[in-house]
Each structure stands twice: as C-alpha cells, then as structure tokens.
N, C-alpha and C. Protein backbone atom coordinates (compact mmCIF):
# COMPACT_ATOMS: atom_id res chain seq x y z
N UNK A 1 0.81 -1.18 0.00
CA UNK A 1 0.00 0.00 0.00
C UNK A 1 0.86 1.25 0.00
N UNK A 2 1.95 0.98 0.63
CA UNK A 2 2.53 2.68 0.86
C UNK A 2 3.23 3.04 0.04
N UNK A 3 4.43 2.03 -0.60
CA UNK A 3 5.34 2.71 -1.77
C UNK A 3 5.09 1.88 -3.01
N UNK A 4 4.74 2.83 -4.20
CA UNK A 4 4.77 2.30 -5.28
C UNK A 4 5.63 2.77 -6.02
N UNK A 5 6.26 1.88 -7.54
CA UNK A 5 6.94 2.44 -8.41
C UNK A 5 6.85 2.40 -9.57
N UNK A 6 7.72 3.47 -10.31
CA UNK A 6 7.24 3.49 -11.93
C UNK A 6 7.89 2.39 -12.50
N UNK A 7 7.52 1.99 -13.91
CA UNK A 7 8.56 1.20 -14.48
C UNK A 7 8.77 2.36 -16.02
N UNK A 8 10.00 1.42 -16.41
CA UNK A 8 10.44 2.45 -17.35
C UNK A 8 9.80 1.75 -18.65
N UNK A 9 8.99 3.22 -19.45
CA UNK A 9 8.64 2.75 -21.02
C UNK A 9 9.15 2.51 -21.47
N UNK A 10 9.13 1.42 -22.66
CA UNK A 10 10.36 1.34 -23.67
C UNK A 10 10.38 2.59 -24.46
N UNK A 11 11.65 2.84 -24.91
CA UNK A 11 11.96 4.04 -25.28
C UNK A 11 13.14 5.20 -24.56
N UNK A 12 12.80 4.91 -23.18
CA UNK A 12 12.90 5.86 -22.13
C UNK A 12 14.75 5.81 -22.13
N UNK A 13 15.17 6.97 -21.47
CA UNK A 13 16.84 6.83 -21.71
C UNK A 13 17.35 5.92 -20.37
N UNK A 14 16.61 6.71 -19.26
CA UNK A 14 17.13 5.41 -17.90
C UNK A 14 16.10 5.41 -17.18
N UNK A 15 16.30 4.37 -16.19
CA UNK A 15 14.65 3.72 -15.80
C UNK A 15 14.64 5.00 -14.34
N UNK A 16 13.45 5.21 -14.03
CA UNK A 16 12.93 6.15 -13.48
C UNK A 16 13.36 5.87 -11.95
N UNK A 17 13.57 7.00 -11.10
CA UNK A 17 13.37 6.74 -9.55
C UNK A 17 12.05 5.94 -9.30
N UNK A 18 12.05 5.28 -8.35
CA UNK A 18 10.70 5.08 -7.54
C UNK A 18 10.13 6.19 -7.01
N UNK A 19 8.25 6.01 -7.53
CA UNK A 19 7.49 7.25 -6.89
C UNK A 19 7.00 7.04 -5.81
N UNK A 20 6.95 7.58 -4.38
CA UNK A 20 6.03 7.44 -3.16
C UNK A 20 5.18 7.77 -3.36
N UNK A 21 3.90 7.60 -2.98
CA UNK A 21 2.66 7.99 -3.10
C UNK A 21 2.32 8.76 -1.25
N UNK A 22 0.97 9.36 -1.59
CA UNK A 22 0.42 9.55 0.28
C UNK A 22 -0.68 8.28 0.00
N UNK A 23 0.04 7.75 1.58
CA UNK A 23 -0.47 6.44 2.10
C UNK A 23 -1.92 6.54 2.23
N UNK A 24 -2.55 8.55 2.74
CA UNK A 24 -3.67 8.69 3.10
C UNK A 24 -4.68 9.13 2.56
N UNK A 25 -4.31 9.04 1.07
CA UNK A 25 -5.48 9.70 -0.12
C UNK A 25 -6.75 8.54 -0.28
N UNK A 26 -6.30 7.25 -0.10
CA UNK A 26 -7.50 6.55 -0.31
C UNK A 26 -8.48 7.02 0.44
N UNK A 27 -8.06 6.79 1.97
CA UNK A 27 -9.11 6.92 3.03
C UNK A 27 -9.47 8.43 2.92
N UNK A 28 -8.93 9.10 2.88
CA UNK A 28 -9.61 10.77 2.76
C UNK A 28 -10.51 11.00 1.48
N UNK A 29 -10.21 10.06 0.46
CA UNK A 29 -11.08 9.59 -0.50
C UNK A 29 -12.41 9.27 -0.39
N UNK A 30 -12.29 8.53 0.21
CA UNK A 30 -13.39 7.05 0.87
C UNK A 30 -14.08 8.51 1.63
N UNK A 31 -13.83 9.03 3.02
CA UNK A 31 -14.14 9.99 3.45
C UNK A 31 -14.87 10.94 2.85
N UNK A 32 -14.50 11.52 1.63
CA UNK A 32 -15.11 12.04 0.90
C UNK A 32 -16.11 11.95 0.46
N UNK A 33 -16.56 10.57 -0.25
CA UNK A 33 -17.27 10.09 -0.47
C UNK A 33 -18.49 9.83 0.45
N UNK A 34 -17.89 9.07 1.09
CA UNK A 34 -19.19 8.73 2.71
C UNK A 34 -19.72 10.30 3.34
N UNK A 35 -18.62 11.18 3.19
CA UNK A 35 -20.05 12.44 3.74
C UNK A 35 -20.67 12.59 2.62
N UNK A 36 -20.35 12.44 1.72
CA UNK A 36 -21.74 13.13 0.32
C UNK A 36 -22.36 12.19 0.54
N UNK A 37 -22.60 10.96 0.96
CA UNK A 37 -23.54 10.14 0.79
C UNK A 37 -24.51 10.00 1.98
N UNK A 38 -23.62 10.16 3.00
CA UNK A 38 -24.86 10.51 4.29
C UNK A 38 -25.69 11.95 4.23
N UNK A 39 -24.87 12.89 3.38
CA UNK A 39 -25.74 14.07 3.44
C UNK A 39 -26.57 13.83 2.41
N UNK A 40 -26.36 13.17 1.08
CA UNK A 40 -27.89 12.34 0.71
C UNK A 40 -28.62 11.92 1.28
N UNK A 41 -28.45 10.95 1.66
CA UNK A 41 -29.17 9.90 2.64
C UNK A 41 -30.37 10.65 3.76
N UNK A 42 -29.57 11.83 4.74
CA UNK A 42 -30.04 12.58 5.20
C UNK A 42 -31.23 13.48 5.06
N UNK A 43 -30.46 14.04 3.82
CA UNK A 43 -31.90 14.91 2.76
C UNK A 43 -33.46 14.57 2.64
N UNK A 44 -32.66 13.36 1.83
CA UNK A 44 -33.50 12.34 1.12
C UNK A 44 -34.60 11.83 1.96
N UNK A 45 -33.94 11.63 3.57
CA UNK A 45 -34.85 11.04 4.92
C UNK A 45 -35.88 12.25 5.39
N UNK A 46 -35.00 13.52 5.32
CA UNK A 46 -35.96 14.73 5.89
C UNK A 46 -36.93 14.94 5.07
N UNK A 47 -37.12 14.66 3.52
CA UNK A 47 -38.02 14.83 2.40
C UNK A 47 -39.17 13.95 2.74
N UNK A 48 -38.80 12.97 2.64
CA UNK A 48 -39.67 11.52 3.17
C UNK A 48 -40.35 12.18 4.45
N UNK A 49 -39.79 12.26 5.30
CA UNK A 49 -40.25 12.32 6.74
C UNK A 49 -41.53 13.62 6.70
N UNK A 50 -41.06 14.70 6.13
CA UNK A 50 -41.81 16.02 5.71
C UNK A 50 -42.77 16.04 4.87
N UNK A 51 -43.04 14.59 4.01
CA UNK A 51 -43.69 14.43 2.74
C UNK A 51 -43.63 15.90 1.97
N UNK A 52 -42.19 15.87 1.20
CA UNK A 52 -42.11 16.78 0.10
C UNK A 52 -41.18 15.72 -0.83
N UNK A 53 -40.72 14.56 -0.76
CA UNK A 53 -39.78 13.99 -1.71
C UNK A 53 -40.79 14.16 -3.15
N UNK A 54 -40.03 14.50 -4.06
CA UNK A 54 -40.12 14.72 -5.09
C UNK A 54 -38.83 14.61 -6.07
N UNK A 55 -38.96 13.90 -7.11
CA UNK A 55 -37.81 13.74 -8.21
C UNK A 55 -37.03 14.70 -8.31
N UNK A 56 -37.48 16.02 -8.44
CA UNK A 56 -36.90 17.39 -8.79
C UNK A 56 -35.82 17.31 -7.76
N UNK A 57 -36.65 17.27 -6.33
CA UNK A 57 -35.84 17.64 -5.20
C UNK A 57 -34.66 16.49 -5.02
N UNK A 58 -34.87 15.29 -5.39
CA UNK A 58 -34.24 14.24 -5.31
C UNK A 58 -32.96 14.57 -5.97
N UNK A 59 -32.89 14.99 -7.28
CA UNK A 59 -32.11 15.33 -8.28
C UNK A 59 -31.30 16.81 -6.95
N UNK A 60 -31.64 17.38 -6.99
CA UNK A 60 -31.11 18.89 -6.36
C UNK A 60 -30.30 18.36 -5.12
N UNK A 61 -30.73 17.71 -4.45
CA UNK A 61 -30.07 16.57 -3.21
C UNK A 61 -29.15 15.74 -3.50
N UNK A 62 -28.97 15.30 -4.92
CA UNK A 62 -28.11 14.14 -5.40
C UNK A 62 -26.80 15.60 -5.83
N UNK A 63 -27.43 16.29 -6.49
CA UNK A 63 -26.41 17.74 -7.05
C UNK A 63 -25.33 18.38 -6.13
N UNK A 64 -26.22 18.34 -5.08
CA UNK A 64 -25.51 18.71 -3.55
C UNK A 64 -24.44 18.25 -3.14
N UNK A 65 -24.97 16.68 -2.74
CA UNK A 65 -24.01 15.33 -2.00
C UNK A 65 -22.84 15.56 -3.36
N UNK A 66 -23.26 15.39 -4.43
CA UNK A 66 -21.72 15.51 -5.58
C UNK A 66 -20.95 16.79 -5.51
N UNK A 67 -21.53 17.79 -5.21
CA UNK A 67 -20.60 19.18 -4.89
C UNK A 67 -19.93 18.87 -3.70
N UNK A 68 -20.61 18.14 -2.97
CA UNK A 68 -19.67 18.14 -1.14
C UNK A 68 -18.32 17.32 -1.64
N UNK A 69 -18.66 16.02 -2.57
CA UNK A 69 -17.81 15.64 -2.71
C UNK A 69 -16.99 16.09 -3.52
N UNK A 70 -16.94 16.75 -4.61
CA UNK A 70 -15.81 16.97 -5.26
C UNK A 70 -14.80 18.34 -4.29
N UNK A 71 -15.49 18.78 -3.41
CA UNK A 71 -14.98 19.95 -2.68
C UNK A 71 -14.26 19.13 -1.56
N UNK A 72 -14.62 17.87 -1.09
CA UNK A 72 -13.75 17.82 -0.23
C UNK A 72 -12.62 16.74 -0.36
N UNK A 73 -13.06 16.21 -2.12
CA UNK A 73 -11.39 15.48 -2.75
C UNK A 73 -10.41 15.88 -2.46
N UNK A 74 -9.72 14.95 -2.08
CA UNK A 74 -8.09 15.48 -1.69
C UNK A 74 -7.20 14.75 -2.69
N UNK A 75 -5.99 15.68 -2.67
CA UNK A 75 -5.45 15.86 -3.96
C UNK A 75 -3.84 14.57 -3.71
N UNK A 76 -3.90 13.93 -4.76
CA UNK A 76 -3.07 12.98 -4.84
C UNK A 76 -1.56 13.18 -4.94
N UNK A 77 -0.81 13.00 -3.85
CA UNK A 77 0.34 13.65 -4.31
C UNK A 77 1.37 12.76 -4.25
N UNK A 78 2.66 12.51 -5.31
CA UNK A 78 3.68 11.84 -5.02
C UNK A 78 5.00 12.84 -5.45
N UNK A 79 6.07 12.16 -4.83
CA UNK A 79 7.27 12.55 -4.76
C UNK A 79 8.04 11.15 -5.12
N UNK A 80 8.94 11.94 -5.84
CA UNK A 80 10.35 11.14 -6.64
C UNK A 80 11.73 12.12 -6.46
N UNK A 81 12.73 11.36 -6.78
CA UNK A 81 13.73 12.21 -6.63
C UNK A 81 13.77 14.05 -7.72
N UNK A 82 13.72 14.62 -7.16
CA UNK A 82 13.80 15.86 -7.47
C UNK A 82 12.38 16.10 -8.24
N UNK A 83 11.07 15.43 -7.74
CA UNK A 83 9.91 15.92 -8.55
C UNK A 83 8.95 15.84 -7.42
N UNK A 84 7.70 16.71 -7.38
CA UNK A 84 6.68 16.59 -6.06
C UNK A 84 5.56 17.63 -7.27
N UNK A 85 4.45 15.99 -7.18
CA UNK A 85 3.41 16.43 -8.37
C UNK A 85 2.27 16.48 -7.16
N UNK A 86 1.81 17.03 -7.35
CA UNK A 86 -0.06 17.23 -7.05
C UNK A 86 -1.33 17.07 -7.69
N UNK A 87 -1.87 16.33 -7.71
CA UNK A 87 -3.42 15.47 -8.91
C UNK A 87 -4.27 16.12 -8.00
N UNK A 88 -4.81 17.42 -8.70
CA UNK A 88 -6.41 17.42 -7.73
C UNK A 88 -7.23 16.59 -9.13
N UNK A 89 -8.76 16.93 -9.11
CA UNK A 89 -9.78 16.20 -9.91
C UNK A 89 -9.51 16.84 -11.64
N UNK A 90 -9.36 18.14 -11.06
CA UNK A 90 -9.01 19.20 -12.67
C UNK A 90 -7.52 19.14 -13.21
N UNK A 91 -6.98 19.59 -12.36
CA UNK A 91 -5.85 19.45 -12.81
C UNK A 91 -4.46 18.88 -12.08
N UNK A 92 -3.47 18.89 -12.67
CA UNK A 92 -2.07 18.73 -11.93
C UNK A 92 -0.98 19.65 -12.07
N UNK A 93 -0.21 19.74 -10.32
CA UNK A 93 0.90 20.82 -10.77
C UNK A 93 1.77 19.56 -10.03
N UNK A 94 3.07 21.02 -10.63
CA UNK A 94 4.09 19.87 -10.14
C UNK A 94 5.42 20.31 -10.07
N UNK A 95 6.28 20.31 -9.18
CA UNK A 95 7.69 21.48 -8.90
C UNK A 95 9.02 20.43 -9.14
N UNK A 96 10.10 21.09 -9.47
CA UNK A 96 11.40 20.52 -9.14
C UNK A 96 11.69 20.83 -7.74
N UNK A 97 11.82 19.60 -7.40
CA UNK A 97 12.00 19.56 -5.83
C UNK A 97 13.67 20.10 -5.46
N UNK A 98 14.53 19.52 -6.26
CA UNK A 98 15.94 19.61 -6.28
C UNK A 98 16.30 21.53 -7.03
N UNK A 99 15.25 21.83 -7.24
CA UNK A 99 15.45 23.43 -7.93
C UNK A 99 14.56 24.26 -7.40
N UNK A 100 13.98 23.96 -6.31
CA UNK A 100 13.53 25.16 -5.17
C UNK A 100 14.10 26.66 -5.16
N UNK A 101 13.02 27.41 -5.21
CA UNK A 101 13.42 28.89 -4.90
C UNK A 101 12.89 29.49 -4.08
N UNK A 102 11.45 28.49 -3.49
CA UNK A 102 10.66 29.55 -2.17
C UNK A 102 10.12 28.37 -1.41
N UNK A 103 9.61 28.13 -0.31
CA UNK A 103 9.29 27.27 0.48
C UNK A 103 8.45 28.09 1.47
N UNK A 104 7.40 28.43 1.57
CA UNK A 104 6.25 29.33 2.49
C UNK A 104 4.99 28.51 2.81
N UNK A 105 4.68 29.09 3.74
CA UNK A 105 3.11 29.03 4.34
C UNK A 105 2.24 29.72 3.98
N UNK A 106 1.03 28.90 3.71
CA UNK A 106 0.10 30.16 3.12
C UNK A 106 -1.03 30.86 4.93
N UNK A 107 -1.14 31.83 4.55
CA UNK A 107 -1.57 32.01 5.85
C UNK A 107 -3.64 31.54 5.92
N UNK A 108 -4.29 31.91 6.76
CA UNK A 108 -5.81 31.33 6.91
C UNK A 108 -5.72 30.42 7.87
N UNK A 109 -7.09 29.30 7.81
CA UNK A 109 -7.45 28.56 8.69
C UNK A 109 -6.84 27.74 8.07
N UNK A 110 -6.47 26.73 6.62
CA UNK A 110 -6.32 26.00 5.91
C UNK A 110 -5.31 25.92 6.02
N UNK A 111 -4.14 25.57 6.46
CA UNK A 111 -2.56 26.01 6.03
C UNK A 111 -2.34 25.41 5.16
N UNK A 112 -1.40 25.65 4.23
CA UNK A 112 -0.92 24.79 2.73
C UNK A 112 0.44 25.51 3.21
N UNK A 113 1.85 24.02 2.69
CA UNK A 113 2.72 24.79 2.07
C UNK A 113 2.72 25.19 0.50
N UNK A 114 3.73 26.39 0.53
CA UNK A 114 3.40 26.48 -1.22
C UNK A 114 4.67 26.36 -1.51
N UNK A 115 5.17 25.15 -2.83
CA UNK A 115 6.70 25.30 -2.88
C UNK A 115 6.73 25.74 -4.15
N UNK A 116 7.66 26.39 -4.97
CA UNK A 116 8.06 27.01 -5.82
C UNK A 116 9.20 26.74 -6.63
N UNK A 117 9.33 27.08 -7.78
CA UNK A 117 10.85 26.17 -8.11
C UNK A 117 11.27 27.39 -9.55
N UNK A 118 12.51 27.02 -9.98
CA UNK A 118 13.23 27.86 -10.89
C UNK A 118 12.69 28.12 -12.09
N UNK A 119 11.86 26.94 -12.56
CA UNK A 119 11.05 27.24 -13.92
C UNK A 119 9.85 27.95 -13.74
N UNK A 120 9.16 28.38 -12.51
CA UNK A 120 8.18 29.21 -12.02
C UNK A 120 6.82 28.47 -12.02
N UNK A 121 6.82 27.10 -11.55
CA UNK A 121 6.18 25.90 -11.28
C UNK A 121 5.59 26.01 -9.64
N UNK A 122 4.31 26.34 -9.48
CA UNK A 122 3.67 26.30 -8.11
C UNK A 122 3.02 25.37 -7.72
N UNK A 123 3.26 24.75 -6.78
CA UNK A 123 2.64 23.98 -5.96
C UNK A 123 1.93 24.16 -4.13
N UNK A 124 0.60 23.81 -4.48
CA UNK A 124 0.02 24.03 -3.03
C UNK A 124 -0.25 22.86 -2.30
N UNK A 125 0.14 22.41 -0.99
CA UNK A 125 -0.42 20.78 -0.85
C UNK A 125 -0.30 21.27 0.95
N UNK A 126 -1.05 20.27 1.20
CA UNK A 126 -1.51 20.25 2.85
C UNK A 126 -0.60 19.44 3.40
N UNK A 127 -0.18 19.91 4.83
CA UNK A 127 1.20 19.60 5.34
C UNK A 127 0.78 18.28 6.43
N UNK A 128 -0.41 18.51 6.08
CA UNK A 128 -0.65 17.10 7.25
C UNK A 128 -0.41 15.98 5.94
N UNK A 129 -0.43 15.94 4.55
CA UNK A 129 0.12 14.78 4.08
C UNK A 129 1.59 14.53 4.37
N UNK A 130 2.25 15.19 4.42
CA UNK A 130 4.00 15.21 4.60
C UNK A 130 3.76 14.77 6.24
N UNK A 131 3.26 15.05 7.08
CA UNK A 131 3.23 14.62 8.37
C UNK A 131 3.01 13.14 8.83
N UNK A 132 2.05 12.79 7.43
CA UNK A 132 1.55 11.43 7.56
C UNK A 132 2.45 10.52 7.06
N UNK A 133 2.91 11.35 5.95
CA UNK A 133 3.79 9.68 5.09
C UNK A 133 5.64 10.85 5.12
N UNK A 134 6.19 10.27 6.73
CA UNK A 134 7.80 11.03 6.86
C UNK A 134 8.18 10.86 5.03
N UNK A 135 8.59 9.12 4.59
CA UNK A 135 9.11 9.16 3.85
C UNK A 135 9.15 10.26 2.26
N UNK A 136 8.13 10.72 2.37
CA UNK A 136 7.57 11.80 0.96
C UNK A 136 8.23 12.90 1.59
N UNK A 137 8.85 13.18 3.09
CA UNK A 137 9.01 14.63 3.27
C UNK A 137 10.86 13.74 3.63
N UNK A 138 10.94 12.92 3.89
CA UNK A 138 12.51 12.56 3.43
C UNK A 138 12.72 13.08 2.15
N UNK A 139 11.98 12.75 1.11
CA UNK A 139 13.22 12.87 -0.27
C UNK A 139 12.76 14.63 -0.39
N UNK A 140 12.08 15.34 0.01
CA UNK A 140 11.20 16.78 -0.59
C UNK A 140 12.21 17.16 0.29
N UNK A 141 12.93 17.18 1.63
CA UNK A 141 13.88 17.61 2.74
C UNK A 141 15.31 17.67 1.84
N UNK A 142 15.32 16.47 1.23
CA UNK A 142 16.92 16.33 0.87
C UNK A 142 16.97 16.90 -0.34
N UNK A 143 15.97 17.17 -1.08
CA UNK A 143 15.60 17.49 -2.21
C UNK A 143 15.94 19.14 -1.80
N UNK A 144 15.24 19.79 -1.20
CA UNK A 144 15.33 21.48 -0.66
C UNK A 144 16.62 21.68 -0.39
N UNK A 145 17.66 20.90 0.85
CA UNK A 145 18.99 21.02 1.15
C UNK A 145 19.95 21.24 0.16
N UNK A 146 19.16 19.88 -1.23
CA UNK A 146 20.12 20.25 -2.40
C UNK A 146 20.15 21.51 -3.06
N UNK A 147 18.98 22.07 -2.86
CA UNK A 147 18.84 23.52 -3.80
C UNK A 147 19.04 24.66 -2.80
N UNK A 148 19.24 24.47 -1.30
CA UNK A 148 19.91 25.66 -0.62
C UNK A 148 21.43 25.94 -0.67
N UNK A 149 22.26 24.60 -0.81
CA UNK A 149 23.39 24.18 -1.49
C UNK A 149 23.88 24.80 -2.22
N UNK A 150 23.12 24.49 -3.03
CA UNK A 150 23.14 25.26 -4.57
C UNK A 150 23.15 27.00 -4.91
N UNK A 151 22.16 27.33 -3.54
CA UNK A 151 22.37 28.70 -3.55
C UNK A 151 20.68 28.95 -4.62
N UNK A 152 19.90 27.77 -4.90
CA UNK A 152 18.96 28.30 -5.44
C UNK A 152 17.91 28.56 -4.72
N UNK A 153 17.35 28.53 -3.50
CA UNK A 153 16.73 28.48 -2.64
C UNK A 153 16.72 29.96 -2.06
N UNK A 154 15.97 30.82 -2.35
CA UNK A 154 16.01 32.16 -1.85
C UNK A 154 15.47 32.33 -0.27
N UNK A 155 14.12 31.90 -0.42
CA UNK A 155 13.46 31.97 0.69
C UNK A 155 12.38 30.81 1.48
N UNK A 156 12.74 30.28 2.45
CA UNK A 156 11.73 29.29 3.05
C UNK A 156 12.62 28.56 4.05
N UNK A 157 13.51 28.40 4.13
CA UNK A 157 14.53 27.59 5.33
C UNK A 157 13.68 27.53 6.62
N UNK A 158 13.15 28.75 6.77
CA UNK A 158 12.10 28.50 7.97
C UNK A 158 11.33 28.00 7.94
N UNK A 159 10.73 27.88 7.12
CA UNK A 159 9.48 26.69 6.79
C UNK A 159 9.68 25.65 6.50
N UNK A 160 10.36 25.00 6.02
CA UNK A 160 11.29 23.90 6.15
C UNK A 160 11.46 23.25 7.48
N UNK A 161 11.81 23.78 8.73
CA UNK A 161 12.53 23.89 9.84
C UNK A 161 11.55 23.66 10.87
N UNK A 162 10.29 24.65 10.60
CA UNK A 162 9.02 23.90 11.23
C UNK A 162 8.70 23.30 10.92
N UNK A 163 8.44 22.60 9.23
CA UNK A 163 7.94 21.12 8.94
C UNK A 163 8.44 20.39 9.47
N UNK A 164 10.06 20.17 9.64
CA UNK A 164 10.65 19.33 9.93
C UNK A 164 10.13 19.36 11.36
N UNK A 165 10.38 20.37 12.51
CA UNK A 165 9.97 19.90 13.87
C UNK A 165 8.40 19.47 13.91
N UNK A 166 7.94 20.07 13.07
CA UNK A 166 6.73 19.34 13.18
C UNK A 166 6.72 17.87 13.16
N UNK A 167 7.38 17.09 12.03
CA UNK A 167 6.93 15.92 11.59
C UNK A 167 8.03 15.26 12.40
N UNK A 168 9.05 15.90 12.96
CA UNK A 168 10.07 14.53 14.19
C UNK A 168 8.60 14.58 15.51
N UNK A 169 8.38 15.64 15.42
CA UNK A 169 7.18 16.10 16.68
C UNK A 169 6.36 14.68 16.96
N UNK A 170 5.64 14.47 15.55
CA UNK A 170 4.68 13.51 15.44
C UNK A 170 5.16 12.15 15.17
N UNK A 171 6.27 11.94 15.06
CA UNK A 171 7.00 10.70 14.50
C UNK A 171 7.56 10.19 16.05
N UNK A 172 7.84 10.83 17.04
CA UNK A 172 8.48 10.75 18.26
C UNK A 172 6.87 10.59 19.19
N UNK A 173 5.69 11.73 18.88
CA UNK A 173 4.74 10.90 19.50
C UNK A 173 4.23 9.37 19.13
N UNK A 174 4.12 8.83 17.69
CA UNK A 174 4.07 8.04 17.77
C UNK A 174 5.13 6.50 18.10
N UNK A 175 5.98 7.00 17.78
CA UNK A 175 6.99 5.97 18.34
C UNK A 175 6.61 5.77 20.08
N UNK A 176 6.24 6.59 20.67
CA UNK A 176 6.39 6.75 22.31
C UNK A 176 4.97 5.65 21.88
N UNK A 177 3.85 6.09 21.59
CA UNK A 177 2.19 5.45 22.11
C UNK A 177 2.87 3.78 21.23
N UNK A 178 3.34 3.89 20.21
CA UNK A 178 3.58 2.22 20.22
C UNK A 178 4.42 1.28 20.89
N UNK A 179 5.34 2.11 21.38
CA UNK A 179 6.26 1.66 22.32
C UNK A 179 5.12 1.47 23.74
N UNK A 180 4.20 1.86 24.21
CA UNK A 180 3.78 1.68 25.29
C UNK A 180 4.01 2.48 26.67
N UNK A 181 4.83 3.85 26.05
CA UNK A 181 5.51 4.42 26.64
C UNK A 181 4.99 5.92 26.82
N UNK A 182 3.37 5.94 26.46
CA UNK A 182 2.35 7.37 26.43
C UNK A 182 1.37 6.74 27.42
C-alpha cells in the first residue's frame, strides 16, 4: 500500500526513480465520499419524513451530495527524486524539488505549504500529508537542502525547519504510544 513504483517505457533513456505515493489519499477519498452520501441519505430522509420527496428535489439533493464531494477530494500527491506532483480532480501541478526557490506558508485557517521552483512551477499541498507519510518529506527535505546548497533556494529555510519539527514532533509521539511508553 505505501510505496509504489514506476517502471520504465520502452523508449525511455534510464529507468525512473521510484514514486512514493500519500499512504492517506485513499481513506480521505473514501471519506469524501461517505459524507456526500450521508448528506444524501439525510436529505433524502428529511423529504420523506416532511412528505415533500419529489424527483426534482431528489435530483437537487443528489447535485448537492456531488458538490460536497468533489470539494472535499483530496489531492493525490507523489514525490520522486527531485519531482513533487499534485493530482487534484481538474488538474495537476508539479515542482522541481531539487530546484527550489521559495518554500512558504500560506496564511488562513487552511494552512498549505506552497513550494516554488526555478522554472516558475507552483505547488500548493496540505502539510498534514508530509506529516503522515515522513518518507515523501525525506526525499522533498533532501531534495530542498540540495537547492539551498546550490544557492537556489532564496526563501523558506524557515518553513522547512518547522515542517521538519513538526513531523520529528509527530514521529516521536508516535513511536512513544507504540512503544507503550504514552
């Protein structure tokens, strides 16, 4: 379930890194899904119960539950050596991880990091996926170091720095609760 990889097309000049995937898109998937369907379900029961169900309304209720869901799809993201793509439903972006030039927080209730790269390639993705699956924020970590290195990395080291304490944060709570030791 957690790491998958590419294979190389014929044609191709050398066979590809392995891509990580987030371990947690199914279930936030699935999630997705199951609230549009209880808030059908729901509707659909208060119509009945009120005697107003009607086809029309049925249809307008079914319209609904599919807006909840496509709003609360979460966006598929993998990382490879020097690449970190993002699949929402419309479209895909996708940065050189190894050619970083900004690394920020977006501010709101929502936090996203937003990473940025030399060809002027934006990416927005939610930091609780990097929290969930360390290994995707291993290679995106070593990936950034290479491009501060480099001197291409203008601005974000700090953001970086809290991801990182963030995700030893959560990697050290869970090590403690499986250890038996919370």
């Amino acid at each position: 379930m957690g790491r998958r990889t590419t294979r190389a097309v014929a044609g191709d000049q050398a066979p590809r890194e392995p891509l990580l995937h987030d371990t947690t898109w199914a279930g936030e998937a699935r999630s997705a899904v199951g609230c549009a369907a209880v808030l059908f379900a729901l509707l659909l029961g208060i119509d009945e119960m009120a005697d107003t169900f009607t086809d029309p309304r049925a249809a307008l209720w079914l319209g609904l539950a599919v807006l909840l869901a496509l709003v609360l799809w979460p966006a598929r993201v993998s990382v490879g050596r020097g690449r970190l793509v993002s699949r929402g439903l419309l479209r895909e972006s996708g940065v050189r991880t190894d050619r970083l030039v900004s690394v920020r927080w977006s501010g709101g209730v929502a936090q996203r990091l937003i990473l940025r790269d030399a060809d002027g390639n934006r990416v927005e993705l939610d930091p609780k996926v990097l929290v969930a699956n360390p290994p995707l924020w291993h290679i995106l970590d070593g990936d950034a170091r290479t491009s501060a290195q480099r001197g291409i990395l203008c601005c974000g080291e700090t953001a970086l720095q809290q991801m990182a304490a963030r995700i030893d944060k959560e990697t050290a709570r869970t090590v403690f609760k499986l250890s038996g030791l919370k």
